[in-house]
Protein backbone atom coordinates (compact mmCIF):
# COMPACT_ATOMS: atom_id res chain seq x y z
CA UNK A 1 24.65 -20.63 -33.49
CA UNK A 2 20.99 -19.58 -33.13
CA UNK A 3 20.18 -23.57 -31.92
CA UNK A 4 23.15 -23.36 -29.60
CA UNK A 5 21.68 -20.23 -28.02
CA UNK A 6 18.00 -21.63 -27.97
CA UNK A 7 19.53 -25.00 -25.96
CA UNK A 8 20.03 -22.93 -23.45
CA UNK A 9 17.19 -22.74 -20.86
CA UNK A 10 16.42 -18.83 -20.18
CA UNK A 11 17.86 -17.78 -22.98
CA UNK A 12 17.02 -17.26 -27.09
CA UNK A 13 18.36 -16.12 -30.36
CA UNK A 14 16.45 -13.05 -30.08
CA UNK A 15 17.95 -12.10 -27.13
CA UNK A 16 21.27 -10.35 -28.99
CA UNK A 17 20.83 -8.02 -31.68
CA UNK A 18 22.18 -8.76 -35.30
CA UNK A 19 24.32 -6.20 -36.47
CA UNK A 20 25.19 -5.66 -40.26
CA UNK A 21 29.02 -5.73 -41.45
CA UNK A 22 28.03 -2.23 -43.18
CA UNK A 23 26.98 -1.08 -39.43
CA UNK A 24 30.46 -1.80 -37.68
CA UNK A 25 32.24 -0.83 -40.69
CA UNK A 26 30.99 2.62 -40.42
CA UNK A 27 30.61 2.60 -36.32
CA UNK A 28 34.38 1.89 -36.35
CA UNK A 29 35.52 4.19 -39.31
CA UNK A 30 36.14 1.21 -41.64
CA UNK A 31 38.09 -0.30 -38.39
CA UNK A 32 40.80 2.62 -38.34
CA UNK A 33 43.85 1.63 -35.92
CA UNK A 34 42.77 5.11 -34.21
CA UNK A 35 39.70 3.30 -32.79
CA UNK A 36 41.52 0.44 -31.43
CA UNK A 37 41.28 0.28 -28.16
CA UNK A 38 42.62 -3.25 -26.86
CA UNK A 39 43.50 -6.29 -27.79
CA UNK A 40 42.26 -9.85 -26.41
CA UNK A 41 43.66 -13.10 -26.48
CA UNK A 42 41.14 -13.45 -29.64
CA UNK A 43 40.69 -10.79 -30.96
CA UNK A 44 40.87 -6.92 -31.53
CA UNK A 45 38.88 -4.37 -29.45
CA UNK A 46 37.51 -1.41 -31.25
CA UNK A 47 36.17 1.96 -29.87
CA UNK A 48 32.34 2.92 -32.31
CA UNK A 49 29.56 4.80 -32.36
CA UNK A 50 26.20 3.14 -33.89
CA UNK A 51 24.07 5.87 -35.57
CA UNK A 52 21.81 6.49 -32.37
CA UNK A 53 24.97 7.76 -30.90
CA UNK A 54 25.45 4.74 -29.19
CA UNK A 55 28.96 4.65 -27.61
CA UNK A 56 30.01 0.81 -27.94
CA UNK A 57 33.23 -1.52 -27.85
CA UNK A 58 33.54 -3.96 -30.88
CA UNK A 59 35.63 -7.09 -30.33
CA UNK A 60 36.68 -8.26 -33.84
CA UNK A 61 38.15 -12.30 -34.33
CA UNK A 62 41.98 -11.76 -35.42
CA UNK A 63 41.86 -14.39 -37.75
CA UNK A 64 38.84 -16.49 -39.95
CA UNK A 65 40.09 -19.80 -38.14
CA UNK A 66 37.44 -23.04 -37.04
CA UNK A 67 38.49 -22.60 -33.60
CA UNK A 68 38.44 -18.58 -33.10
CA UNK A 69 34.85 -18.76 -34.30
CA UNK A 70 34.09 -21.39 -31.49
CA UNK A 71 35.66 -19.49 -29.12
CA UNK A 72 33.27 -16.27 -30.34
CA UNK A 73 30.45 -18.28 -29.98
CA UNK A 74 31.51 -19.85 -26.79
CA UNK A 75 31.44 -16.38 -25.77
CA UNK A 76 28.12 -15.57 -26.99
CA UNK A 77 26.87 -18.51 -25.20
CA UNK A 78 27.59 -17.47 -21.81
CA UNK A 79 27.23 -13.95 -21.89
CA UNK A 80 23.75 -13.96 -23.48
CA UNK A 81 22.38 -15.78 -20.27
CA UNK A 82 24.19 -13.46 -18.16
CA UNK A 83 22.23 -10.14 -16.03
CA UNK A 84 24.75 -8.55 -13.65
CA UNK A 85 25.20 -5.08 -13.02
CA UNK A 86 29.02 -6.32 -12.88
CA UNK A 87 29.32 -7.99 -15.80
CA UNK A 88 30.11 -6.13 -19.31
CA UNK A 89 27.25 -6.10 -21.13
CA UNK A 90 26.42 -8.05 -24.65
CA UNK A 91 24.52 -5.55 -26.87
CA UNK A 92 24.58 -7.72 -29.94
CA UNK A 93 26.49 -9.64 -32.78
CA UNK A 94 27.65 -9.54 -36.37
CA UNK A 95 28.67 -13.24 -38.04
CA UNK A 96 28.37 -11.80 -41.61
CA UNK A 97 31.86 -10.39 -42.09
CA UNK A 98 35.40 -12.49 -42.99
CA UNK A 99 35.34 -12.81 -39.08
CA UNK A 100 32.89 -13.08 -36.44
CA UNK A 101 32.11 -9.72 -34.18
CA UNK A 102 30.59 -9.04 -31.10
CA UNK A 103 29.26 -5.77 -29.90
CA UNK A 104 29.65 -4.45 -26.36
CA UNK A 105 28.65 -1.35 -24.04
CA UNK A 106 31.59 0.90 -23.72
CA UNK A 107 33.45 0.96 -20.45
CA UNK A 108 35.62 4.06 -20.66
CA UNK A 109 37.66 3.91 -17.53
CA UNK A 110 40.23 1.16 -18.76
CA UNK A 111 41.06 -2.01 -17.56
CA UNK A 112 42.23 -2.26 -13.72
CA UNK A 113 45.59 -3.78 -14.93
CA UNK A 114 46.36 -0.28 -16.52
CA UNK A 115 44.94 1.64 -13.11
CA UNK A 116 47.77 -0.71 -11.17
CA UNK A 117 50.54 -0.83 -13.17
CA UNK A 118 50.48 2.38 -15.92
CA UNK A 119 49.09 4.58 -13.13
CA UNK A 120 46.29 5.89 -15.13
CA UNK A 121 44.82 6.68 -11.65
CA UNK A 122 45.92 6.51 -7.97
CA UNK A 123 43.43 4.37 -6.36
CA UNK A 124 42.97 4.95 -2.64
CA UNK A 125 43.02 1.52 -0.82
CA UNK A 126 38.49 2.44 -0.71
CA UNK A 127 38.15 2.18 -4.19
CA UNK A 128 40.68 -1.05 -4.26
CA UNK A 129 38.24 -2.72 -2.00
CA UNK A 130 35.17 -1.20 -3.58
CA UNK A 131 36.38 -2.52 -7.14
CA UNK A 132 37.32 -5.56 -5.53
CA UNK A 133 34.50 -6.71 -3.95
CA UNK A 134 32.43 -5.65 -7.11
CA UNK A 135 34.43 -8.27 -8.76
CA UNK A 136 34.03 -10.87 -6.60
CA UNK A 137 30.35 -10.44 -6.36
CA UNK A 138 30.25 -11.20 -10.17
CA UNK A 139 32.11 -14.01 -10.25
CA UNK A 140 29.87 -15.38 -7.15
CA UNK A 141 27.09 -15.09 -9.24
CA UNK A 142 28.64 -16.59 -11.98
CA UNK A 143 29.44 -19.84 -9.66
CA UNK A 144 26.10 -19.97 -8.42
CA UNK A 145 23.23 -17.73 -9.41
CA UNK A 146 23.36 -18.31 -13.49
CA UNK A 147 21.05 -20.70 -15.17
CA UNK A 148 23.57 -23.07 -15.68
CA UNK A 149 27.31 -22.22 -13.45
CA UNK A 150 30.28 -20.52 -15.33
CA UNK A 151 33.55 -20.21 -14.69
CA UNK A 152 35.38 -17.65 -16.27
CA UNK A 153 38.56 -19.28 -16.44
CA UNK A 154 40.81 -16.18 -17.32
CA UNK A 155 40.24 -14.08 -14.40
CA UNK A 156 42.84 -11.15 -14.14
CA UNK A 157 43.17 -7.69 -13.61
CA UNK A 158 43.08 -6.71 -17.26
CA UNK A 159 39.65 -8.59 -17.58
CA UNK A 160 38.21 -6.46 -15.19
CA UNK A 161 37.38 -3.33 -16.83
CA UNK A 162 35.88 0.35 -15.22
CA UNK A 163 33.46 2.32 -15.72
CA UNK A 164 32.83 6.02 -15.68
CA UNK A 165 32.06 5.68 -12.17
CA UNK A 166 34.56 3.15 -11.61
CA UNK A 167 32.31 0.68 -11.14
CA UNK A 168 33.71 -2.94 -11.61
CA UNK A 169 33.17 -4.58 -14.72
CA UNK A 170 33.79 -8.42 -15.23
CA UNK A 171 35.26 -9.06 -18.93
CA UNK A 172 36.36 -11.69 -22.11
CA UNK A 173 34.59 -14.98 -21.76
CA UNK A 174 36.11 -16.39 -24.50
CA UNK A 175 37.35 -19.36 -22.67
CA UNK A 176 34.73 -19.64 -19.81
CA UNK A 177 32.60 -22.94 -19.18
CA UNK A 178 29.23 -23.86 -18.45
CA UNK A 179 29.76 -26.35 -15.77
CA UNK A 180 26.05 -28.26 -15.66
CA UNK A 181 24.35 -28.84 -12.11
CA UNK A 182 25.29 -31.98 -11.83
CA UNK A 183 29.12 -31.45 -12.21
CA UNK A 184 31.08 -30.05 -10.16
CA UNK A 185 34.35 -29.87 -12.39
CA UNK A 186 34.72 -30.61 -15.86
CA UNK A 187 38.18 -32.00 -17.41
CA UNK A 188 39.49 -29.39 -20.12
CA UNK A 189 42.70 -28.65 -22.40
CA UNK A 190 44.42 -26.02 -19.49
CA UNK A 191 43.85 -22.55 -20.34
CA UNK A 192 44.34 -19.51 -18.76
CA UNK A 193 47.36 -16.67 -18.12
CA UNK A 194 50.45 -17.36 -16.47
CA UNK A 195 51.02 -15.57 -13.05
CA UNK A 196 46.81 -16.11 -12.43
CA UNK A 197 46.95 -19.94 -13.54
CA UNK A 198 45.32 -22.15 -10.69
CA UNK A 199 48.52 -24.58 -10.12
CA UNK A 200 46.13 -27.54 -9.43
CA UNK A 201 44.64 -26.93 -12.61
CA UNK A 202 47.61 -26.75 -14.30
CA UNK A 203 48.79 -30.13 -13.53
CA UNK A 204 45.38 -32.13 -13.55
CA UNK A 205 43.40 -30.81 -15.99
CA UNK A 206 40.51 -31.02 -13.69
CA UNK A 207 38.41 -27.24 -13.84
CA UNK A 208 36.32 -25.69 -10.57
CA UNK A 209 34.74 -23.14 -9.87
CA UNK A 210 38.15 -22.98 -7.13
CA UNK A 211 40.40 -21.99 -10.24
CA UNK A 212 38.76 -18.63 -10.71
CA UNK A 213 39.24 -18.20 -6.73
CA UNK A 214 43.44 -18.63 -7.30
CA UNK A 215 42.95 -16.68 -9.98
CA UNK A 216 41.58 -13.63 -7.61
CA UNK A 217 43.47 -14.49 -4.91
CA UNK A 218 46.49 -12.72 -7.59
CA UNK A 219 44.77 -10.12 -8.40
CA UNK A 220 43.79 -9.64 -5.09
CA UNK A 221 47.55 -9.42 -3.90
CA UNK A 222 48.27 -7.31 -7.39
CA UNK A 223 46.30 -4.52 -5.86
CA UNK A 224 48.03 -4.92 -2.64
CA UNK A 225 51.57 -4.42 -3.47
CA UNK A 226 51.24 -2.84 -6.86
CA UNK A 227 53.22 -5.82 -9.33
CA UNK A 228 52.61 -7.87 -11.40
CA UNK A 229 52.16 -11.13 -11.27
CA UNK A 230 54.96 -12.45 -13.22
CA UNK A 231 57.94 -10.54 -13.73
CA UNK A 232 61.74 -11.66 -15.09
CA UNK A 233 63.40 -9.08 -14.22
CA UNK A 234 62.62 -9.49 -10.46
CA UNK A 235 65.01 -11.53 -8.41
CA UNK A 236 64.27 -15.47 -8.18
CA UNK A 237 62.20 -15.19 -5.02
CA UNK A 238 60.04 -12.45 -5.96
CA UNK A 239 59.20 -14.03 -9.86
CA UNK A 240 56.28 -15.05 -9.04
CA UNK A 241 53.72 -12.85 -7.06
CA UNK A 242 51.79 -15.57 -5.40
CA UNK A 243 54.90 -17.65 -4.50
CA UNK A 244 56.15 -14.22 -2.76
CA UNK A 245 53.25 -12.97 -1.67
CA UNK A 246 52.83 -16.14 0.46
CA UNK A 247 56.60 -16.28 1.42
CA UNK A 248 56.44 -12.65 2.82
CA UNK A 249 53.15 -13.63 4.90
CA UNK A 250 54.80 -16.61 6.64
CA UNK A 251 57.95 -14.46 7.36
CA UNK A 252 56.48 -11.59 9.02
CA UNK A 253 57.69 -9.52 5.91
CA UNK A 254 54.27 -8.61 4.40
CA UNK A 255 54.80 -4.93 4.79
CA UNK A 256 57.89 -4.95 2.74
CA UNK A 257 56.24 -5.63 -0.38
CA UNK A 258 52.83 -3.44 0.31
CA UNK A 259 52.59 -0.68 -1.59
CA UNK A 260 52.93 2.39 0.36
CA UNK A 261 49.97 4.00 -0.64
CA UNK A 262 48.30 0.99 1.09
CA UNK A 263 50.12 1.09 3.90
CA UNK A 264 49.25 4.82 4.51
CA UNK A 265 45.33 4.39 4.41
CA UNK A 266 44.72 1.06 5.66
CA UNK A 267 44.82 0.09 9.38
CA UNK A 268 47.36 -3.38 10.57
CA UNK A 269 44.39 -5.43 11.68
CA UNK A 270 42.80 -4.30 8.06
CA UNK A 271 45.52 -5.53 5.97
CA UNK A 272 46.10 -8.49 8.20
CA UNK A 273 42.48 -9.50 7.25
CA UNK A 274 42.95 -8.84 3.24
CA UNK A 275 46.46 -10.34 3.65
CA UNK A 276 44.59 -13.45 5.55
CA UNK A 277 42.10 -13.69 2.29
CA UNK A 278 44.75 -13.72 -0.13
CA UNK A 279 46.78 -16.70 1.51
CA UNK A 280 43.51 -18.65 1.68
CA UNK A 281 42.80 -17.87 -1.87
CA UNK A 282 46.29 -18.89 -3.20
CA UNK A 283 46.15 -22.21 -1.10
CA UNK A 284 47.53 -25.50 -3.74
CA UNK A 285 44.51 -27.48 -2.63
CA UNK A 286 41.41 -26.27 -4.06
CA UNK A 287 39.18 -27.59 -1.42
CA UNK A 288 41.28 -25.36 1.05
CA UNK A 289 40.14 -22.24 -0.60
CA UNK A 290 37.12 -20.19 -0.05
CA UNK A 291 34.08 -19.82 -2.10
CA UNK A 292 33.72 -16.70 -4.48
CA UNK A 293 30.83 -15.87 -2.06
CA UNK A 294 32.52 -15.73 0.92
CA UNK A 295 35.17 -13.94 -0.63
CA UNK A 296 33.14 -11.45 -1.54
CA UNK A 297 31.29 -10.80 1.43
CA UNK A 298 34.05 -11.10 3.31
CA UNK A 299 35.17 -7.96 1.37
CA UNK A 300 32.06 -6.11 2.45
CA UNK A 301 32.69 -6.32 5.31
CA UNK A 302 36.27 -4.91 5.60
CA UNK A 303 34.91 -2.19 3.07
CA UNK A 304 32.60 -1.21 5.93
CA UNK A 305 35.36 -1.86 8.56
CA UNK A 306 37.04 0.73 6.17
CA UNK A 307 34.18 3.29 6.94
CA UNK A 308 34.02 3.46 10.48
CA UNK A 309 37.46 3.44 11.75
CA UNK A 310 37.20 3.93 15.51
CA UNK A 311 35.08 1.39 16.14
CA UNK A 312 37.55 -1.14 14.74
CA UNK A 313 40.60 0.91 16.17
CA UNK A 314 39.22 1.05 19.61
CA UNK A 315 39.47 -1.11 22.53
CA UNK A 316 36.71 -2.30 24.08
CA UNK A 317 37.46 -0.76 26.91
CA UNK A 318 37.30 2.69 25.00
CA UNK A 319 34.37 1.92 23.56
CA UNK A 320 33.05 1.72 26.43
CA UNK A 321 34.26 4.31 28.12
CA UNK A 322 33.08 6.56 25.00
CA UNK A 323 29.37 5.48 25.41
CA UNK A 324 29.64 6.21 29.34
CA UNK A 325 30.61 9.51 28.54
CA UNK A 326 28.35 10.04 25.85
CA UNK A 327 25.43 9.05 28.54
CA UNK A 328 27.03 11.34 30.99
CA UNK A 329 26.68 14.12 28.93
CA UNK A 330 23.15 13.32 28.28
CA UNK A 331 22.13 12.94 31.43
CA UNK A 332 23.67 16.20 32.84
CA UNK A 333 21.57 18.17 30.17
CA UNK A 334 18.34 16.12 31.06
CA UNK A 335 18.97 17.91 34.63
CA UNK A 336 19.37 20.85 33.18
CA UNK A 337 16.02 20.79 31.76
C-alpha cells in the first residue's frame, strides 16, 4: 500500500496518518451500533472521537474480502492526492484490524439525499444552488486540476455530504479512477447506482470524465423536483427521473413536476436556465454534454442571477428608464447646491 501511494507523483506514505486498532476501538466505543452513522456500498460509517477531542467519521470494510481491501485502498489512493475545500477530507488510516479502516473529518449536517427526501431541512432554492455549484466545482477539479484526473464514478446525492455550514462536501471514492493524461477514457467492469448510471456507460463499458456529468445532471434535477431518481411505485412514465425529467421539458410540462418550494423562489427565465443545464447534462451522447467546468460556472452565475433580481427581471427598457431617473434625481440636487 505504502509503494502504491509513493507511485503517485505529489503524493507519499507519510502523507495519511496510521491509526492503531486500539485507537478506533476506543474512538468508536468498541464500534457500538449507537455510533453508526451510515452505511456505504463498502463499508460501515462510524461517528468517534480521538483523544484530542477530535470529532471524526470512521468508515470500517464490511467484510475481510481480497476485493473490499482493494477497493479501501483504491480509495486511499485518490483521496490522499486530493486538496479541495469541497472534498471530505482523509485524516488517516488503520490496516491493522480483521478489516481495513479509514479515518475521516466529521461532516455533521448529513448527506444531501436525506436534506431532499427525509426533509431534515427545507432548503431554499439559494442554498440548492449554493450546494450545487459547490459540488460541481469539486468534481471540476477532480476532471482537471488533480495530479493525475479522477472520476468519481458514483456521483449522487447521498455522496455529497454537509457541513455545519452547509458547505458542500464531495464523498466515497471507493470506486473512482485515475484516468492518466494521456487517456481520455478507460474501459472498466460498469459500476455505479441505478437512477445516476451514465446510460452510455452502461452499455459500452467505456468510462469519461462525461459519466460523472449524467450522473449530476440527476442530482441536479433531484433537487429540482424533490424525487428520487428511481422509484417503483411511480407510474411507468415517471420511473425514471431523468427519462421524465426530459419528457416534461420537451412537453412544456416542466412546472408540473417542480417542487413548489422551487417554484415559489425562483424566477421562469431562472429555472428555464437550470432546467436547460439539466437536459444538456442528461444528453445519451457523452460528447453532447457539458464539461464539469462549465457546469459549474454556469451555476455561478445563476447563483448571482439569484442575488440581484431586478436586473434580470427588468426590461431593458426599465433599466433604462431606472438609471435616467436615478440621474435625474442627481442632477436636480446638484442645482440645489
Amino acid at each position: 500500500m505504502k509503494q502504491k501511494i509513493s507511485s503517485i507523483e505529489g503524493t507519499s506514505a507519510d502523507s495519511s496518518k496510521f491509526f492503531t486498532v486500539e485507537q478506533l476501538k476506543k474512538a468508536t466505543n468498541n464500534y457500538a451500533e449507537n455510533q453508526i452513522i451510515g452505511h456505504g456500498g463498502y463499508g460501515v460509517i462510524y461517528k468517534g472521537i480521538l483523544p484530542d477531542q477530535r470529532v471524526v467519521a470512521i468508515k470500517k470494510s464490511k467484510v475481510m474480502d481480497a476485493n473490499q481491501v482493494e477497493q479501501f485502498i483504491n480509495e486511499l489512493l485518490i483521496v490522499t492526492q486530493v486538496n479541495h475545500r469541497n472534498v471530505v477530507k482523509l485524516l488517516g488510516c488503520c490496516f491493522k484490524s480483521e478489516v481495513p479502516e479509514l479515518v475521516y473529518e466529521y461532516v455533521p449536517n448529513g448527506t444531501l439525499f436525506e436534506h431532499i427526501h427525509k426533509t431534515l431541512s427545507r432548503l431554499t432554492l439559494e442554498h440548492q444552488l449554493k450546494i450545487a455549484a459547490e459540488a460541481a466545482g469539486a468534481l471540476s477539479y477532480l476532471h482537471s486540476a488533480a495530479s493525475i484526473p479522477i472520476i468519481h464514478r458514483d456521483v449522487k446525492s447521498a455522496n455529497i455530504l454537509l457541513d455545519a455550514n452547509y458547505v458542500a462536501k464531495m464523498a466515497d471514492f471507493g470506486a473512482s479512477r485515475l484516468v492518466p493524461l494521456d487517456q481520455t477514457q478507460v474501459t472498466t467492469l460498469v459500476q455505479g447506482t441505478l437512477g445516476y448510471l451514465d446510460p452510455e456507460y452502461f452499455q459500452t463499458g467505456q468510462l469519461n470524465e462525461k459519466s460523472d456529468v449524467y450522473s449530476f445532471g440527476v442530482v441536479l434535477a433531484e433537487l429540482l423536483t424533490g424525487k428520487k431518481p428511481i422509484c417503483l411505485k411511480r407510474s411507468q412514465e415517471e420511473r425514471n427521473l431523468a427519462t421524465y425529467f426530459l419528457v416534461s421539458v420537451k412537453e412544456n410540462r416542466l412546472y408540473q413536476i417542480l417542487e413548489h418550494r422551487v417554484v415559489n423562489e425562483g424566477t421562469l427565465e431562472q429555472l428555464q436556465a437550470i432546467a436547460e443545464l439539466v437536459k444538456r447534462c442528461l444528453y445519451v451522447k457523452s460528447e453532447e454534454r457539458p464539461t464539469m467546468k462549465e457546469v459549474a460556472m454556469k451555476l455561478e452565475s445563476l447563483r448571482k442571477y439569484r442575488k440581484d433580481p431586478w436586473v434580470n427581471e427588468q426590461s431593458h427598457e426599465e433599466s433604462i428608464e431606472r438609471i435616467h431617473g436615478l440621474m435625474n434625481k442627481v442632477m436636480k440636487r446638484v442645482k440645489a447646491c
